[in-house]
N, C-alpha and C. Protein backbone atom coordinates (compact mmCIF):
# COMPACT_ATOMS: atom_id res chain seq x y z
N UNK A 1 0.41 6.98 15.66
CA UNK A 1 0.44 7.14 14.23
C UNK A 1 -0.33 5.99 13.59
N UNK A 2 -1.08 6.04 12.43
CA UNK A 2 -1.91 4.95 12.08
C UNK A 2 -1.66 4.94 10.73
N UNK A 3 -1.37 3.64 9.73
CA UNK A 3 -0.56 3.64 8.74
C UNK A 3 -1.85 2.64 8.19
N UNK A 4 -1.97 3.07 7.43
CA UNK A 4 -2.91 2.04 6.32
C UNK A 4 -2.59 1.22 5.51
N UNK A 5 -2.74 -0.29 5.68
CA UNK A 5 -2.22 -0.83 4.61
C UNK A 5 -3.30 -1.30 3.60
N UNK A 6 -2.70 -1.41 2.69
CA UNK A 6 -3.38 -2.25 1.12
C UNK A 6 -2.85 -3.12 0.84
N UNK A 7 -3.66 -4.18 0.79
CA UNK A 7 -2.68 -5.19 -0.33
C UNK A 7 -3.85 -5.23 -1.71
N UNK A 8 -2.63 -5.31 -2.94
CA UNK A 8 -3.24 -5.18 -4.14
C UNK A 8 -4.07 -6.19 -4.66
N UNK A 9 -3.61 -7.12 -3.61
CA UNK A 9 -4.31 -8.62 -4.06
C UNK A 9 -5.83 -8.84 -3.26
N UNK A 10 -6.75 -9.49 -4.20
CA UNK A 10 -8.24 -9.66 -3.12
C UNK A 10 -8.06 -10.82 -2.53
N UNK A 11 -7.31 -11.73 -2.90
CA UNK A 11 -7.37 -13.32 -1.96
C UNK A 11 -7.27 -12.66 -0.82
N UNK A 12 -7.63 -13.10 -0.14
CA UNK A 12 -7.67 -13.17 1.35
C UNK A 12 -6.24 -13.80 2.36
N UNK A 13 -5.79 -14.60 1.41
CA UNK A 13 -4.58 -15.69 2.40
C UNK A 13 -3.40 -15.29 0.98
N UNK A 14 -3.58 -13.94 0.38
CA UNK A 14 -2.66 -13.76 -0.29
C UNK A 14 -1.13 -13.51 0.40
N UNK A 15 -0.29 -13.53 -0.39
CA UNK A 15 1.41 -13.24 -0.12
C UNK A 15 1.72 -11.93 0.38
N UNK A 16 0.82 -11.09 -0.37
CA UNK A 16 0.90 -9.43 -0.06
C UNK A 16 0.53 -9.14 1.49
N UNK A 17 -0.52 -9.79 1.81
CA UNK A 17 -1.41 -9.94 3.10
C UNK A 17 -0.47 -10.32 4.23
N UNK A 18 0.19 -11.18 3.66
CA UNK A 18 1.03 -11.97 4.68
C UNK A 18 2.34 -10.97 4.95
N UNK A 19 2.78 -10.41 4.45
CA UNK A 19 3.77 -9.18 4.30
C UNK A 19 3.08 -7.96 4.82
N UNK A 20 2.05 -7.85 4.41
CA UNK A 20 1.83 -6.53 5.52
C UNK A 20 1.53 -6.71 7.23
N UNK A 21 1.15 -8.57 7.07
CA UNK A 21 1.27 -8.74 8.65
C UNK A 21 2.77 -8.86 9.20
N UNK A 22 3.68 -9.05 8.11
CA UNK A 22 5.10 -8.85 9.07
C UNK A 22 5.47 -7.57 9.17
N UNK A 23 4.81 -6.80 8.49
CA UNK A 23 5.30 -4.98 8.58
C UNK A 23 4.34 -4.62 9.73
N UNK A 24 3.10 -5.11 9.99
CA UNK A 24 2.45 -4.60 11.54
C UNK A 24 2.92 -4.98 12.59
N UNK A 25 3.45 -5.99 12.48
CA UNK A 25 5.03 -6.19 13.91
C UNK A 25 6.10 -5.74 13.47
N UNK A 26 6.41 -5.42 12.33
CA UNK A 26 8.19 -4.51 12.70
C UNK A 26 7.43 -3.11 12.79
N UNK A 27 6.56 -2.17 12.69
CA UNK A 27 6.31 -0.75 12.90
C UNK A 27 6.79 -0.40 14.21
N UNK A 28 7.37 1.14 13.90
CA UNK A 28 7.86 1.41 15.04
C UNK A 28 6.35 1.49 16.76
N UNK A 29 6.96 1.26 17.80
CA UNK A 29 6.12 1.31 19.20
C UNK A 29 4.72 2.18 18.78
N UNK A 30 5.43 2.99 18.13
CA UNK A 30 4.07 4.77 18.23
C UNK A 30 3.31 4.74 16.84
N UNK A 31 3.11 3.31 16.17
CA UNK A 31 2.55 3.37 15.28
C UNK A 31 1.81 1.97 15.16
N UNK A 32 0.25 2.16 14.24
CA UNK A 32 -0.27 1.19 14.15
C UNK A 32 -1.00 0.58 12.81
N UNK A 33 -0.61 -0.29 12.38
CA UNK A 33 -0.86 -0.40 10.95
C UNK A 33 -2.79 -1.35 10.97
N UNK A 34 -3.72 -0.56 9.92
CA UNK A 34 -4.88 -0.42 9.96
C UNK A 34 -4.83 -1.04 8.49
N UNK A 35 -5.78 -2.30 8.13
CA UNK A 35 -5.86 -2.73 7.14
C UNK A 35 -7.12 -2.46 6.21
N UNK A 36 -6.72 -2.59 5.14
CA UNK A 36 -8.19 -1.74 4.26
C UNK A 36 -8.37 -2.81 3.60
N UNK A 37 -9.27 -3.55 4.26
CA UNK A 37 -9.88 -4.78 3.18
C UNK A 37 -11.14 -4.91 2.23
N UNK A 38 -11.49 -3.62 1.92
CA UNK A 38 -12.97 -3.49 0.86
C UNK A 38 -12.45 -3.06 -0.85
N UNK A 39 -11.02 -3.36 -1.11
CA UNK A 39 -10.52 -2.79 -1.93
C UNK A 39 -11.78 -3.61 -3.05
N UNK A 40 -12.22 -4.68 -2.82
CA UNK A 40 -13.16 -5.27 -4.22
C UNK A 40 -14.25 -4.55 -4.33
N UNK A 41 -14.81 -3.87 -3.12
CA UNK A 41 -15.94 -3.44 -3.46
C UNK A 41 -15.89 -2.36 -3.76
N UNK A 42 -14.79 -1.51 -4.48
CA UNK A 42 -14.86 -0.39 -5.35
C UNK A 42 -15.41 -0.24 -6.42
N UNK A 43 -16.22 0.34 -6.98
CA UNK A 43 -16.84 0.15 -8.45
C UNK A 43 -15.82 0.58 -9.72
N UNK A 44 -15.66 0.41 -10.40
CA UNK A 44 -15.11 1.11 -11.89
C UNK A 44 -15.26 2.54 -11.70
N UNK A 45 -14.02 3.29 -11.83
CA UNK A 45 -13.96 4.91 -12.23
C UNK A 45 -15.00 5.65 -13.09
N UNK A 46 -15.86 6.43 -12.96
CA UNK A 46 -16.18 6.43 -13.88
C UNK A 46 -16.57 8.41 -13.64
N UNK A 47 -15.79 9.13 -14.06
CA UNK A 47 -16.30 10.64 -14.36
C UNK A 47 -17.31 10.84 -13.73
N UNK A 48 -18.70 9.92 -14.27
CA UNK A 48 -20.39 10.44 -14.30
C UNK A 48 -20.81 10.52 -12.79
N UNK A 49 -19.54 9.34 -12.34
CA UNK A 49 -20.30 9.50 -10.69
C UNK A 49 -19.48 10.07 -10.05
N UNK A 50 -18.38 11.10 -10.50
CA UNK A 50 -17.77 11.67 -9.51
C UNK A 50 -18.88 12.19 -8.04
N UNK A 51 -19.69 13.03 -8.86
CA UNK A 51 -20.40 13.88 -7.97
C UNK A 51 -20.81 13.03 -6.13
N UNK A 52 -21.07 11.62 -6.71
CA UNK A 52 -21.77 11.11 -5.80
C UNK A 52 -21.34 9.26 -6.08
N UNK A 53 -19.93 9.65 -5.78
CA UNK A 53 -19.46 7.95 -5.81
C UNK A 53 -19.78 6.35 -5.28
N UNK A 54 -20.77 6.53 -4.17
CA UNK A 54 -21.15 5.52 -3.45
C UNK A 54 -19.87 5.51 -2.33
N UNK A 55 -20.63 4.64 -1.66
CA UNK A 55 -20.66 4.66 -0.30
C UNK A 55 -18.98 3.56 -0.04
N UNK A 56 -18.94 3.06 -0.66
CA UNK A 56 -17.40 1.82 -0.90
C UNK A 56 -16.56 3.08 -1.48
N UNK A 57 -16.53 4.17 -2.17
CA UNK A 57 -15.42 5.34 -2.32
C UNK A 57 -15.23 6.21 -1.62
N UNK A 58 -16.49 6.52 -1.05
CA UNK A 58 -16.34 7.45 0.30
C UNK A 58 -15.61 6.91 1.54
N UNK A 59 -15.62 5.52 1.67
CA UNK A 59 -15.01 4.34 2.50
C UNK A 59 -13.64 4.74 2.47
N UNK A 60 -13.05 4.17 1.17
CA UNK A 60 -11.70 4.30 0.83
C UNK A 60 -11.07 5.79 1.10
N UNK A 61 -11.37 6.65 0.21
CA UNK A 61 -11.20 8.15 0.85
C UNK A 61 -10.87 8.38 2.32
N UNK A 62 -11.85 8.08 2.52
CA UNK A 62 -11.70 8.09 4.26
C UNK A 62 -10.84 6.73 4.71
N UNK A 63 -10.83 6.26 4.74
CA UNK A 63 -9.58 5.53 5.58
C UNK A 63 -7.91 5.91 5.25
N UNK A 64 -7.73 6.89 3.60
CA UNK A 64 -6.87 7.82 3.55
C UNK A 64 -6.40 8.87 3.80
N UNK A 65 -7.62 9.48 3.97
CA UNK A 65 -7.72 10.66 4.83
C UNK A 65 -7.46 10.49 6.40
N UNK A 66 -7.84 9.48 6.82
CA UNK A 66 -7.84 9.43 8.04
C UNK A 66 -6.52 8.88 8.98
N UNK A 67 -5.35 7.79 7.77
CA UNK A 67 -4.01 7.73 7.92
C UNK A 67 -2.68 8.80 7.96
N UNK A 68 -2.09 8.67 8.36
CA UNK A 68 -0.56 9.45 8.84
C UNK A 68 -0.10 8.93 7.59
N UNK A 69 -0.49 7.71 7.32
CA UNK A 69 0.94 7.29 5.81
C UNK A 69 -0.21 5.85 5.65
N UNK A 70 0.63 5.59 4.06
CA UNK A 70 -0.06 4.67 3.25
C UNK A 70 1.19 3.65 2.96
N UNK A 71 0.68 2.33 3.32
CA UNK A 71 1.57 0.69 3.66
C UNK A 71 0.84 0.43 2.06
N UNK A 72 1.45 0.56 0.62
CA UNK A 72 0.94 -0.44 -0.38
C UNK A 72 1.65 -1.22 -0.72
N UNK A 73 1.34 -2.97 -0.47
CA UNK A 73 1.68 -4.49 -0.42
C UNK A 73 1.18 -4.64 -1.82
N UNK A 74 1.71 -5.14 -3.17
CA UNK A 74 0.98 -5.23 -4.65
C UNK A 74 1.72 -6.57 -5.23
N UNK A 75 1.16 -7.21 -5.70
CA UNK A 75 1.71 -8.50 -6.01
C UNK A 75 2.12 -7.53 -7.93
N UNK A 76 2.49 -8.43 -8.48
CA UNK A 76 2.49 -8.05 -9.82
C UNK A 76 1.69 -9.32 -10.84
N UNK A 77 0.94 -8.18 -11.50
CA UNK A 77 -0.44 -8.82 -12.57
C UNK A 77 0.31 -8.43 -13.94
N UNK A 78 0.81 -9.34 -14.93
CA UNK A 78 1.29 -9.03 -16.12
C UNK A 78 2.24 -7.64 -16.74
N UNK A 79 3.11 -7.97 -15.61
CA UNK A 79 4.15 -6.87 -15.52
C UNK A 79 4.15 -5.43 -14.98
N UNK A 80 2.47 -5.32 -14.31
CA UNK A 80 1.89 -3.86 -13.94
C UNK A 80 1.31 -4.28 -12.54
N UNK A 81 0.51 -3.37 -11.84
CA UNK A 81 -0.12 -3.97 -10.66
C UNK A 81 -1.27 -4.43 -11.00
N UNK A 82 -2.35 -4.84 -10.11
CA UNK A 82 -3.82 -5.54 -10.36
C UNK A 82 -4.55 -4.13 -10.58
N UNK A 83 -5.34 -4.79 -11.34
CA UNK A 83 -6.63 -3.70 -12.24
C UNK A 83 -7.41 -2.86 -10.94
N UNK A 84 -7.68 -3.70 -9.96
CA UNK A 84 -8.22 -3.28 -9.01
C UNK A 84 -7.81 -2.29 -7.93
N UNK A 85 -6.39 -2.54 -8.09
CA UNK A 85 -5.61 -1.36 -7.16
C UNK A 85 -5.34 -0.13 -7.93
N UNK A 86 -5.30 -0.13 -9.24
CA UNK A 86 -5.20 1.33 -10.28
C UNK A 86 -7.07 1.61 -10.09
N UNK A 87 -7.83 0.93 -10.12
CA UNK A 87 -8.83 1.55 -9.87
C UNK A 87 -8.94 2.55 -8.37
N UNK A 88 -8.66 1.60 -7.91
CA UNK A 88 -9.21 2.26 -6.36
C UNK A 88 -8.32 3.76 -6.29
N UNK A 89 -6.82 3.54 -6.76
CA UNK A 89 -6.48 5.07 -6.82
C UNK A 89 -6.75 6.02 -7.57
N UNK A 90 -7.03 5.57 -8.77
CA UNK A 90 -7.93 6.79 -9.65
C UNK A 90 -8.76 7.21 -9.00
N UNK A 91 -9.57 6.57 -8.01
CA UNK A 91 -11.02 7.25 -7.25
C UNK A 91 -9.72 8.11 -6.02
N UNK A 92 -9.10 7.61 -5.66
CA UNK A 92 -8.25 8.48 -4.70
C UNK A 92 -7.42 9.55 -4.90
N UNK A 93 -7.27 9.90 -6.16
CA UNK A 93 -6.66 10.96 -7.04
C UNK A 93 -7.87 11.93 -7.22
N UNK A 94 -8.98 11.54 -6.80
CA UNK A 94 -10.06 12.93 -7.07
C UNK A 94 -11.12 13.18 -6.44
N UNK A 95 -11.29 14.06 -6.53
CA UNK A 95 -10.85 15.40 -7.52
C UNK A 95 -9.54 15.72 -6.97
N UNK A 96 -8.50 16.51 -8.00
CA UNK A 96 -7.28 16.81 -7.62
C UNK A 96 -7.41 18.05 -6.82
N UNK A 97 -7.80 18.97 -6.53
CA UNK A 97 -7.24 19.74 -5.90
C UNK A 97 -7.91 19.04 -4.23
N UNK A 98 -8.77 18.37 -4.14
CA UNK A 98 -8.63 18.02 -2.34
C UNK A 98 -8.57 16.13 -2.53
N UNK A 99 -7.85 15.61 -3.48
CA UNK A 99 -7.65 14.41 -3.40
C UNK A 99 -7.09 13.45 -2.12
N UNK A 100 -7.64 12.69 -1.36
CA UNK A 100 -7.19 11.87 -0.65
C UNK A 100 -5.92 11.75 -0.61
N UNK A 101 -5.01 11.33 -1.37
CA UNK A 101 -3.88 11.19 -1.80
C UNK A 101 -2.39 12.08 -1.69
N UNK A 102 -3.37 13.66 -2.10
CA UNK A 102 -3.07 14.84 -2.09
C UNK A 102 -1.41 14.80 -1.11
N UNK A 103 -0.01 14.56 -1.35
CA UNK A 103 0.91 14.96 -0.29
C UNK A 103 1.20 13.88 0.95
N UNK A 104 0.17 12.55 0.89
CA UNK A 104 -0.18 11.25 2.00
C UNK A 104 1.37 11.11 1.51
N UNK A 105 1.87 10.60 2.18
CA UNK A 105 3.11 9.60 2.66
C UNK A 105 2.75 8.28 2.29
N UNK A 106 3.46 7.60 1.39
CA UNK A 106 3.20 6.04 1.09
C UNK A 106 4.67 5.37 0.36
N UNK A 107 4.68 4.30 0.93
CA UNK A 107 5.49 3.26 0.78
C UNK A 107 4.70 2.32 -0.28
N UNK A 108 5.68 1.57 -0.91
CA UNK A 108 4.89 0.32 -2.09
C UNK A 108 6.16 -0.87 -1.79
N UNK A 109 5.48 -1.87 -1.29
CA UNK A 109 6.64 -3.08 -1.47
C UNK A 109 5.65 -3.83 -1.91
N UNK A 110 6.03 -5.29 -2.05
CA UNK A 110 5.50 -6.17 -2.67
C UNK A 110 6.18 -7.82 -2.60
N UNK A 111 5.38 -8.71 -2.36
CA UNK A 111 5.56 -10.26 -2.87
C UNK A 111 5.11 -10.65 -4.07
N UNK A 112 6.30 -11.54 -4.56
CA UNK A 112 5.54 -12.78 -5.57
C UNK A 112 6.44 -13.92 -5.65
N UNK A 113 5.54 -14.94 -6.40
CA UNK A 113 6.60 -16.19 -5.70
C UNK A 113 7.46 -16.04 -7.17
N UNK A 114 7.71 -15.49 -8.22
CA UNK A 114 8.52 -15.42 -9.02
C UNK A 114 9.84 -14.81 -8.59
N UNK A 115 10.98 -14.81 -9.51
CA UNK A 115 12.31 -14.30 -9.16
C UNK A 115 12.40 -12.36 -8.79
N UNK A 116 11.90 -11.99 -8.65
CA UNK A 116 11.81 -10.75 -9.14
C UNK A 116 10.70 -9.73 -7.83
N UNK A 117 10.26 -10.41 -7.53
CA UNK A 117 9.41 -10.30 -6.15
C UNK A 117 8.57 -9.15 -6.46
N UNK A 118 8.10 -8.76 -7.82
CA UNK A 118 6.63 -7.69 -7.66
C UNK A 118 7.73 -6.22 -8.20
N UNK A 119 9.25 -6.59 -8.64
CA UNK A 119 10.01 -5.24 -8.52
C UNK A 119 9.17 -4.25 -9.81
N UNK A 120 8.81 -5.23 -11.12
CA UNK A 120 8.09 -4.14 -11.63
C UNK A 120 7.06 -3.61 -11.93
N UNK A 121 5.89 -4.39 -10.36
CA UNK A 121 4.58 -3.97 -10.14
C UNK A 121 4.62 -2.48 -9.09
N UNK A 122 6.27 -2.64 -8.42
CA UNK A 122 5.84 -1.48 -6.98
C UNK A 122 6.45 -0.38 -7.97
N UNK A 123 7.16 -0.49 -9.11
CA UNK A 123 7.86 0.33 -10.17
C UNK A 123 6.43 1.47 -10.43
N UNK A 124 5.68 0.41 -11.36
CA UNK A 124 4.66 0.76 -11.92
C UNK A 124 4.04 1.27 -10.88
N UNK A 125 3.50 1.13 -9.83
CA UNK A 125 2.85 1.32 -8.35
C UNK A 125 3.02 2.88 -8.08
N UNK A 126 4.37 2.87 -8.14
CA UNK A 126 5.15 4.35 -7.42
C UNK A 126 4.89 5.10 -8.62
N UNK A 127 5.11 4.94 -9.71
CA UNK A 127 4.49 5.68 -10.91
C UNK A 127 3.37 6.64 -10.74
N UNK A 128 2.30 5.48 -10.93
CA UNK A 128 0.48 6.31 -10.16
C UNK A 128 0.58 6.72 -9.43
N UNK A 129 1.11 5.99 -8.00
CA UNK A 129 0.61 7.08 -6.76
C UNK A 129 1.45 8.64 -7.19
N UNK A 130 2.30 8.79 -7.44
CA UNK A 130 3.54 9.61 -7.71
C UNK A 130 2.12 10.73 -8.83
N UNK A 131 1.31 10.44 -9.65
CA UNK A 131 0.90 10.84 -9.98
C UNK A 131 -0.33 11.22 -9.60
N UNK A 132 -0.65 11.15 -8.60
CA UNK A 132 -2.20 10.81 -8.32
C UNK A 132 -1.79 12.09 -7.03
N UNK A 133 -0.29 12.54 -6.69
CA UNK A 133 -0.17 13.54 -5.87
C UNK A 133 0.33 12.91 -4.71
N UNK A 134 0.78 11.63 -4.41
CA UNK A 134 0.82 11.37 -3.40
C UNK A 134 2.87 11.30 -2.91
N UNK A 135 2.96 11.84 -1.74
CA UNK A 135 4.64 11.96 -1.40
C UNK A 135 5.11 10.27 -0.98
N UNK A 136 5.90 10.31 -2.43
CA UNK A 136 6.52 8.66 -2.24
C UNK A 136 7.42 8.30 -1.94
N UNK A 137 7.96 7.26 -1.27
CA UNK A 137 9.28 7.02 -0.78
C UNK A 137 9.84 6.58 -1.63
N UNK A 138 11.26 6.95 -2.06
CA UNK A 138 11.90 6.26 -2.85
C UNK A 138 12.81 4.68 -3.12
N UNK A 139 11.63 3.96 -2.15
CA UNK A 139 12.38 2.51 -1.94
C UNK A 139 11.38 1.52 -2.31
N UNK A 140 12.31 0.65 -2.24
CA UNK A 140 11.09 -0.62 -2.52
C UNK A 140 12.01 -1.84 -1.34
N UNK A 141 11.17 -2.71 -1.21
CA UNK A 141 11.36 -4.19 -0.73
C UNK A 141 10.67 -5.17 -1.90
N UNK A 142 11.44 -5.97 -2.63
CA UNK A 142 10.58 -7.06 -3.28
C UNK A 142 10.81 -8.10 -2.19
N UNK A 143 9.80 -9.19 -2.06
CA UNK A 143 9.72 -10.59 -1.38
C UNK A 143 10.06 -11.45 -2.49
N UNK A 144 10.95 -12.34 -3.40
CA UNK A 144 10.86 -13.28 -4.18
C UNK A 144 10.43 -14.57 -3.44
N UNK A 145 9.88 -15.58 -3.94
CA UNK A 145 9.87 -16.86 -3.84
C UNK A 145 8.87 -16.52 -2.53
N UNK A 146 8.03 -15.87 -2.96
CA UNK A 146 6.85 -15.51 -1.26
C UNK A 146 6.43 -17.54 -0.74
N UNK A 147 6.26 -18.31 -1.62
CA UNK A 147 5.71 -19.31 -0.88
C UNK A 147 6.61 -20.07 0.35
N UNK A 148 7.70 -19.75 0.02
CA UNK A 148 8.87 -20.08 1.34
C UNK A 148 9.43 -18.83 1.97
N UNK A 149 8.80 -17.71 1.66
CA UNK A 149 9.30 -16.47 2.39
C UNK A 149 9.05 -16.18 4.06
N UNK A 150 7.79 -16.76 4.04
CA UNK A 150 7.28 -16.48 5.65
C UNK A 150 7.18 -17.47 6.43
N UNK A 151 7.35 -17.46 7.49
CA UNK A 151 6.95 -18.67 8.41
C UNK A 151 5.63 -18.75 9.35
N UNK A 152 5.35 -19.84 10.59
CA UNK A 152 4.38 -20.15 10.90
C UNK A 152 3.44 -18.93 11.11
N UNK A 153 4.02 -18.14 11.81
CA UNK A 153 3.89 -16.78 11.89
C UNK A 153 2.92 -16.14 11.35
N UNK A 154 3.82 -15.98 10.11
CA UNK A 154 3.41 -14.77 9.19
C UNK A 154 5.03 -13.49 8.96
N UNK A 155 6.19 -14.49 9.57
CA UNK A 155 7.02 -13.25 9.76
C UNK A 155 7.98 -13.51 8.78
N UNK A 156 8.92 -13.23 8.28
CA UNK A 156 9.80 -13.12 6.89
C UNK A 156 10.97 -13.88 7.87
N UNK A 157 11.29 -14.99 7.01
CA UNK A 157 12.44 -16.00 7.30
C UNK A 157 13.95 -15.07 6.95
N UNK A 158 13.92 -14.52 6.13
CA UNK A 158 15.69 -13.75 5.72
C UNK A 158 15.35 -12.50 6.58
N UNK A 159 16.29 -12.49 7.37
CA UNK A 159 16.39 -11.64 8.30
C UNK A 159 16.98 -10.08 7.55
N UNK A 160 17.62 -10.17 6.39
CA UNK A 160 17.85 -9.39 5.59
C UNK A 160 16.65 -8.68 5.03
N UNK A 161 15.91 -9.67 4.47
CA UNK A 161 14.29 -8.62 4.33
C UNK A 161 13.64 -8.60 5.47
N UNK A 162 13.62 -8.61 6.49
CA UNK A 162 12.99 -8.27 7.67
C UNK A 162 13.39 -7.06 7.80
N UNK A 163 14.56 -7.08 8.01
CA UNK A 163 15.41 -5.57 8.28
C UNK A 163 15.61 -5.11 7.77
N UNK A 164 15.39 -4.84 6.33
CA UNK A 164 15.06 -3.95 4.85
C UNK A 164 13.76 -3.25 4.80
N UNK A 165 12.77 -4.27 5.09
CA UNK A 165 11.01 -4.12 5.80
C UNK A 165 10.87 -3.05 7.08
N UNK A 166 12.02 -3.31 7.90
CA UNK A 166 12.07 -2.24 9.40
C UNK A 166 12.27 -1.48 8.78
N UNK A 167 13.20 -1.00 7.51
CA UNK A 167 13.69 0.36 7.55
C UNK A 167 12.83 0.64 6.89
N UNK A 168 12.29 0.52 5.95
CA UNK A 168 11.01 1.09 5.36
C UNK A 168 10.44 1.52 6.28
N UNK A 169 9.88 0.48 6.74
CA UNK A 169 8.64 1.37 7.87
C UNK A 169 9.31 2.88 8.79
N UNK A 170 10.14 2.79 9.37
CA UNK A 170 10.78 3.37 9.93
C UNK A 170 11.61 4.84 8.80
N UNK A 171 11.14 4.70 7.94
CA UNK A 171 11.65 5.78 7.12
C UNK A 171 9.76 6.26 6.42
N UNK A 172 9.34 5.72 6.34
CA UNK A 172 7.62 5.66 5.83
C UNK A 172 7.10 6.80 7.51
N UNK A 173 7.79 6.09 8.95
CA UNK A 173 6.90 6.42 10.19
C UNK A 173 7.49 8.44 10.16
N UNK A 174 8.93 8.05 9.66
CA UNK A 174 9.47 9.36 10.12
C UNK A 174 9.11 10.06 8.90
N UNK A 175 8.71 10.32 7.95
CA UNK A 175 8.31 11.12 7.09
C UNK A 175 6.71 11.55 7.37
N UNK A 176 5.77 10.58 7.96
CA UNK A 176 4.38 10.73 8.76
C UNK A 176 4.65 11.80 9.72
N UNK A 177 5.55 11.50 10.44
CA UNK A 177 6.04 12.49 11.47
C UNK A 177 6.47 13.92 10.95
N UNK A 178 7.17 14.03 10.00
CA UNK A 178 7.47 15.42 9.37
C UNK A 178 6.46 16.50 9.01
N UNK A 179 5.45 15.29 8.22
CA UNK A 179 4.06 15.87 7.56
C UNK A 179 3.17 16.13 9.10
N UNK A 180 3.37 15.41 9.93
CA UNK A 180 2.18 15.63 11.57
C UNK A 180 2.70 16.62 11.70
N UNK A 181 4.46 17.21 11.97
CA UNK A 181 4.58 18.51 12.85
C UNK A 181 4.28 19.78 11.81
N UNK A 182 4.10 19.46 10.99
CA UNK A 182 4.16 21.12 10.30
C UNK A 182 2.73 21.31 9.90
């Protein structure tokens, strides 16, 4: 099974990043989490180029198309997610009737080092995808206080969100699985 992750954030040594590397070691044995790191080089939405989006949307598309389920990691940008991750799914919402998105399986958790850990960026998160057609899980994981959350690793110190993080995945793998057999 091959699970795609996003993180909403472009840093590179972001918090989100670091959380989807502790969710590619808790995934269950029969699954493998595939990271999509060109989320910057998406251009702006724009109608005129549906026809012929460039080559960075056809990218994205396809690495959705080509997942069992969708891993989205979103920090929170002024109470919503980053500009850049509502972009990239508007291009993944279309066209609606064969949208990328179309019925995909996706999870939304999130870090931030504030009290509140991203709860009302994956809010807002599950919103769009939810609209964009995509089958959402109804959970979240926030990370609060991400700068002491992980260790040398990369793996989540509270064993409580570790194992909040397993069940996600593990409820994200078996719904991939529902959508594979039928």
């Amino acid at each position: 099974m091959r699970v795609l992750g996003v993180a909403g954030s472009l840093r590179r040594e972001s918090h989100n990043r670091r959380l989807l590397g502790a969710a590619a070691r808790l995934l269950p044995p029969e699954a493998e989490l595939v990271l999509f790191d060109a989320l910057k080089a998406i251009p702006p939405f724009d109608e005129d180029d549906e026809p012929d989006p460039g080559p960075a949307v056809e990218a994205w598309r396809r690495a959705i198309e080509d997942a069992d389920a969708v891993l989205f990691a979103t920090p929170e940008y002024n109470h919503s997610i980053p500009g850049q991750l509502k972009n990239a799914i508007d291009w993944a919402s279309r066209p609606s009737g064969s949208a990328a998105l179309r019925n995909k399986p996706v999870a939304v958790i999130g870090a931030s080092p504030g009290m509140f850990g991203a709860v009302w960026a994956q809010a807002e998160l599950r919103k769009t995808l939810a609209g964009a057609g995509a089958r959402v899980l109804d959970r979240e994981l926030a990370v609060p206080g991400a700068e002491q959350a992980f260790g040398a690793d990369g793996e989540l110190l509270d064993p409580e969100l570790e194992q909040e993080l397993e069940s996600v995945l593990a409820e994200l793998a078996a719904t991939a699985d529902v959508r594979l057999a039928a």
